[in-house]
Protein backbone atom coordinates (compact mmCIF):
# COMPACT_ATOMS: atom_id res chain seq x y z
CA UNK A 1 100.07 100.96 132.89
CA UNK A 2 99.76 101.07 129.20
CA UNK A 3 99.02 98.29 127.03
CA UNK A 4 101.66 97.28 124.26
CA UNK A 5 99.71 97.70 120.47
CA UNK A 6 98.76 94.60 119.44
CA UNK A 7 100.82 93.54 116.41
CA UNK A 8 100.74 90.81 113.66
CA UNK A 9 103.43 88.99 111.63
CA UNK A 10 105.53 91.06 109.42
CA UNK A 11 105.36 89.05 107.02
CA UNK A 12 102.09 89.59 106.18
CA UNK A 13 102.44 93.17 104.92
CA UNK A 14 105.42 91.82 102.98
CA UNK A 15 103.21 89.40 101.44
CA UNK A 16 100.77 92.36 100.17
CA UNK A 17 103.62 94.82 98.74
CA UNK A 18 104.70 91.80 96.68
CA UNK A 19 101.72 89.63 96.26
CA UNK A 20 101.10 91.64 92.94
CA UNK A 21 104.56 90.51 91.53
CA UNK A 22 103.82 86.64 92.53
CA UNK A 23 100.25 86.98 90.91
CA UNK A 24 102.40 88.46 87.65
CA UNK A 25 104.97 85.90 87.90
CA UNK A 26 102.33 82.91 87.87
CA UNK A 27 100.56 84.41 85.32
CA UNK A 28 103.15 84.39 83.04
CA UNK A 29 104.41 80.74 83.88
CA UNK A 30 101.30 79.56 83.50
CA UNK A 31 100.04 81.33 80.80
CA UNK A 32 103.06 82.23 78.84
CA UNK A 33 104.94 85.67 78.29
CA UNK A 34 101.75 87.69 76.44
CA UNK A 35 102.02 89.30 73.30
CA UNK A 36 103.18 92.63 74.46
CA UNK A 37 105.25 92.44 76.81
CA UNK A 38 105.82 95.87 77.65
CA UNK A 39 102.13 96.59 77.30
CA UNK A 40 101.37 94.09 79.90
CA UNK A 41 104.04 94.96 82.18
CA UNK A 42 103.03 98.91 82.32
CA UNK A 43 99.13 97.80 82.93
CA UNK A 44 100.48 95.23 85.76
CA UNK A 45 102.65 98.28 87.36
CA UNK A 46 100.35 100.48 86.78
CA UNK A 47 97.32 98.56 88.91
CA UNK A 48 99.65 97.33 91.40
CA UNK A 49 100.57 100.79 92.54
CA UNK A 50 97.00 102.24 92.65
CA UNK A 51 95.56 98.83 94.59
CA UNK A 52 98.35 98.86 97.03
CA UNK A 53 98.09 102.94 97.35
CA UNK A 54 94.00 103.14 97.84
CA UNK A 55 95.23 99.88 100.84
CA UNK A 56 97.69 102.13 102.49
CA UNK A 57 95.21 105.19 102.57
CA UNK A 58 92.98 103.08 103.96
CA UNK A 59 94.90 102.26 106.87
CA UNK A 60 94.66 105.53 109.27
CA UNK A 61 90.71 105.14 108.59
CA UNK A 62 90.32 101.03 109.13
CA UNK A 63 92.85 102.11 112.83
CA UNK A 64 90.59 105.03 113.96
CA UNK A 65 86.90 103.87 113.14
CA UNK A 66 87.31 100.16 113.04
CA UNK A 67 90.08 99.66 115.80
CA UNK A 68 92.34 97.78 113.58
CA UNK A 69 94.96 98.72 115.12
CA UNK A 70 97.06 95.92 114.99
CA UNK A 71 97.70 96.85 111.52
CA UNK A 72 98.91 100.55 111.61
CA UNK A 73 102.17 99.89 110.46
CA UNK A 74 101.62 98.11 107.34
CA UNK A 75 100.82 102.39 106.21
CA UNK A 76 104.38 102.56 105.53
CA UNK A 77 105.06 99.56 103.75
CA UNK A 78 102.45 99.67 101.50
CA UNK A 79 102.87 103.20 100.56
CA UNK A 80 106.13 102.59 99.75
CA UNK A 81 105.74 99.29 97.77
CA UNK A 82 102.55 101.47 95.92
CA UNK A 83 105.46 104.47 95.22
CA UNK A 84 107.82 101.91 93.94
CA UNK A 85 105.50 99.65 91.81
CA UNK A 86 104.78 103.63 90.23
CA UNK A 87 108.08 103.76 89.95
CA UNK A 88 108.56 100.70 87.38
CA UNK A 89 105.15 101.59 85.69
CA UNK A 90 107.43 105.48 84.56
CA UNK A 91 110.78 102.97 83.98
CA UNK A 92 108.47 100.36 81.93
CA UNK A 93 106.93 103.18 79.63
CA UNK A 94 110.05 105.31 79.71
CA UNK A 95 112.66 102.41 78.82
CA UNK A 96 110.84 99.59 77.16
CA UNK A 97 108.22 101.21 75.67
CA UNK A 98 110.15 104.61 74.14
CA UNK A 99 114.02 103.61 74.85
CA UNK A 100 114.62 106.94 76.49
CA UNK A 101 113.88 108.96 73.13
CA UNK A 102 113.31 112.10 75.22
CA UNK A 103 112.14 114.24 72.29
CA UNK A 104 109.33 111.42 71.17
CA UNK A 105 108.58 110.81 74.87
CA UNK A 106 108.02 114.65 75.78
CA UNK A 107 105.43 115.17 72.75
CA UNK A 108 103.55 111.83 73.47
CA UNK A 109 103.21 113.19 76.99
CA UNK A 110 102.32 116.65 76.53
CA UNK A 111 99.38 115.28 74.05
CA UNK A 112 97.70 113.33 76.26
CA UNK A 113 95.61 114.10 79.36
CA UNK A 114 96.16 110.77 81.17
CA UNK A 115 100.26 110.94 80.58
CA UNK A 116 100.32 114.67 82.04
CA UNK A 117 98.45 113.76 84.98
CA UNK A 118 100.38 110.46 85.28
CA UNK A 119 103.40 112.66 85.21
CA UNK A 120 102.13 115.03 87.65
CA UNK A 121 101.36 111.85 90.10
CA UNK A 122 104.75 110.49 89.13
CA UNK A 123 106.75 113.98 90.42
CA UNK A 124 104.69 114.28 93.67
CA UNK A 125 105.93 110.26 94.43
CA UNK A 126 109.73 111.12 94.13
CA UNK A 127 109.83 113.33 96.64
CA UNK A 128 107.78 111.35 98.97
CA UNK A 129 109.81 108.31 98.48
CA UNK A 130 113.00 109.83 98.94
CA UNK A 131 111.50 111.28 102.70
CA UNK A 132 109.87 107.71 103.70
CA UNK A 133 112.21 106.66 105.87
CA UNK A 134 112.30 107.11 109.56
CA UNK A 135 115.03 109.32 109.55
CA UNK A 136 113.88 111.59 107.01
CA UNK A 137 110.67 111.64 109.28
CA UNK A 138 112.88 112.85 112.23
CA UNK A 139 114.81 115.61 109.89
CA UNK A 140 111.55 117.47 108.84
CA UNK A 141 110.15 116.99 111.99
CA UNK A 142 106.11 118.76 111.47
CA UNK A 143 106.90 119.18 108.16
CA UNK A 144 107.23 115.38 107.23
CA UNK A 145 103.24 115.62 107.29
CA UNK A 146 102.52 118.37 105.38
CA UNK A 147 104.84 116.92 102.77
CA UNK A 148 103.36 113.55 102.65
CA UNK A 149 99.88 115.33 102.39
CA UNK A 150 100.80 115.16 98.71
CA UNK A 151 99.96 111.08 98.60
CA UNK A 152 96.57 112.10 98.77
CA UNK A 153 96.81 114.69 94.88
CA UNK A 154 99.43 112.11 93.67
CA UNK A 155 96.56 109.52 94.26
CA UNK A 156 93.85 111.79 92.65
CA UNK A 157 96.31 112.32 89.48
CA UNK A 158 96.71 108.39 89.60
CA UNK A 159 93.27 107.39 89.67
CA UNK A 160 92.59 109.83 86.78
CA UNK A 161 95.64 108.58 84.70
CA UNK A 162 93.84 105.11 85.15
CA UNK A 163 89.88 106.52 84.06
CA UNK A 164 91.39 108.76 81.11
CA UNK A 165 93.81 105.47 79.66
CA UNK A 166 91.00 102.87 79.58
CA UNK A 167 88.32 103.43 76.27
CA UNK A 168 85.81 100.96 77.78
CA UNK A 169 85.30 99.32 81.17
CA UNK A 170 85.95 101.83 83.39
CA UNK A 171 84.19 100.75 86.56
CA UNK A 172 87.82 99.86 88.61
CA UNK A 173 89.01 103.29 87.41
CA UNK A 174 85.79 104.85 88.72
CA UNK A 175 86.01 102.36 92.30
CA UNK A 176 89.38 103.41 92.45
CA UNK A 177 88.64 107.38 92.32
CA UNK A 178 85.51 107.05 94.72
CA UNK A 179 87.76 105.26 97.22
CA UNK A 180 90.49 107.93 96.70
CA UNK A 181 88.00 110.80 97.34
CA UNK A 182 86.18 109.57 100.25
CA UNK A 183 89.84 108.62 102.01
CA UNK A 184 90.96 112.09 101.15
CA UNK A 185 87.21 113.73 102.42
CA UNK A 186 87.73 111.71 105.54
CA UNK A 187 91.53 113.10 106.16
CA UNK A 188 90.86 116.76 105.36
CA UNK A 189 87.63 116.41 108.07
CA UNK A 190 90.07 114.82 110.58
CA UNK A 191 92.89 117.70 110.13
CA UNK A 192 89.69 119.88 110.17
CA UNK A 193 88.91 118.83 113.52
CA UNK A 194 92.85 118.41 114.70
CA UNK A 195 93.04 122.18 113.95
CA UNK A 196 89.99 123.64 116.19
């Protein structure tokens, strides 16, 4: 007889994808719409996605070594809301910041390290965003994996799009990176293993 995976509310892994919009949104109310908008809003995006990204890669480990089990599905979820909070970060600098001046946007890009790698983290997102869903899953069958192996570069090019854009205090960059690396160490010794 097996045992049914323990579980907790739903909610609560709604509450994380979104808790960094609510935190925005009190800010503001509170403290008034800031003095660049669109500066604020693509640093808010921006942080969102790499907290809630460095959370969801931390899932598989805190389930095998910890025994959290109970919160193995919140991978999804968070990934997701981490792809999508990326998402606005590209729509915020792309829209607000250049209004879709493609020829402007293309040489501020291509003349600055942490907007090429952002870019590069950016393209390896779509596609896993597009293939998140359970279905998708089912189409690709083994290949669903090897695809969303790519969360763990995109992450890499995040967390150096963060360390390269800040001029001073870059300990959460740094945190952020160290996290990233010793998540993706720890999955590249498990698929090590899996493959003896």
């Amino acid at each position: 007889m097996t045992t049914a995976r323990p579980r907790l509310p739903s909610y609560i892994v709604l509450l994380l994808c979104v808790a960094p919009f609510l935190w925005y949104s009190a800010v503001v109310i509170i403290r008034g719409i800031p003095r660049d908008p669109v500066a604020a809003l693509t640093s808010w995006s921006g942080t969102a996605s790499l907290l809630l990204l460095v959370a969801s890669l931390a899932i598989t480990p805190l389930v095998r070594w910890a025994g959290l089990k109970a919160i193995a599905p919140w991978r999804r979820p968070l990934g997701v809301s981490a792809g999508l909070y990326a998402l606005a970060h590209t729509l915020v600098y792309l829209g607000l910041d250049y209004g879709w001046a493609w020829s402007f946007i293309w040489v501020n890009i291509s003349s600055k390290r942490h907007l090429i790698v952002g870019t590069v983290s950016m393209a390896l997102f779509i596609p896993l965003l597009i293939t998140s869903t359970r279905g998708w899953q089912q189409r690709l069958g083994a290949r669903w994996r090897k695809l969303h192996f790519l969360v763990y570069p995109a992450a890499i090019a995040a967390g150096l799009h963060f360390l390269w854009l800040v001029k001073t205090d870059i300990r959460w960059p740094v945190v952020s990176l160290v996290a990233i690396g010793v998540l993706f160490a720890l999955r590249v010794r498990r698929r090590a293993i899996a493959s003896r």
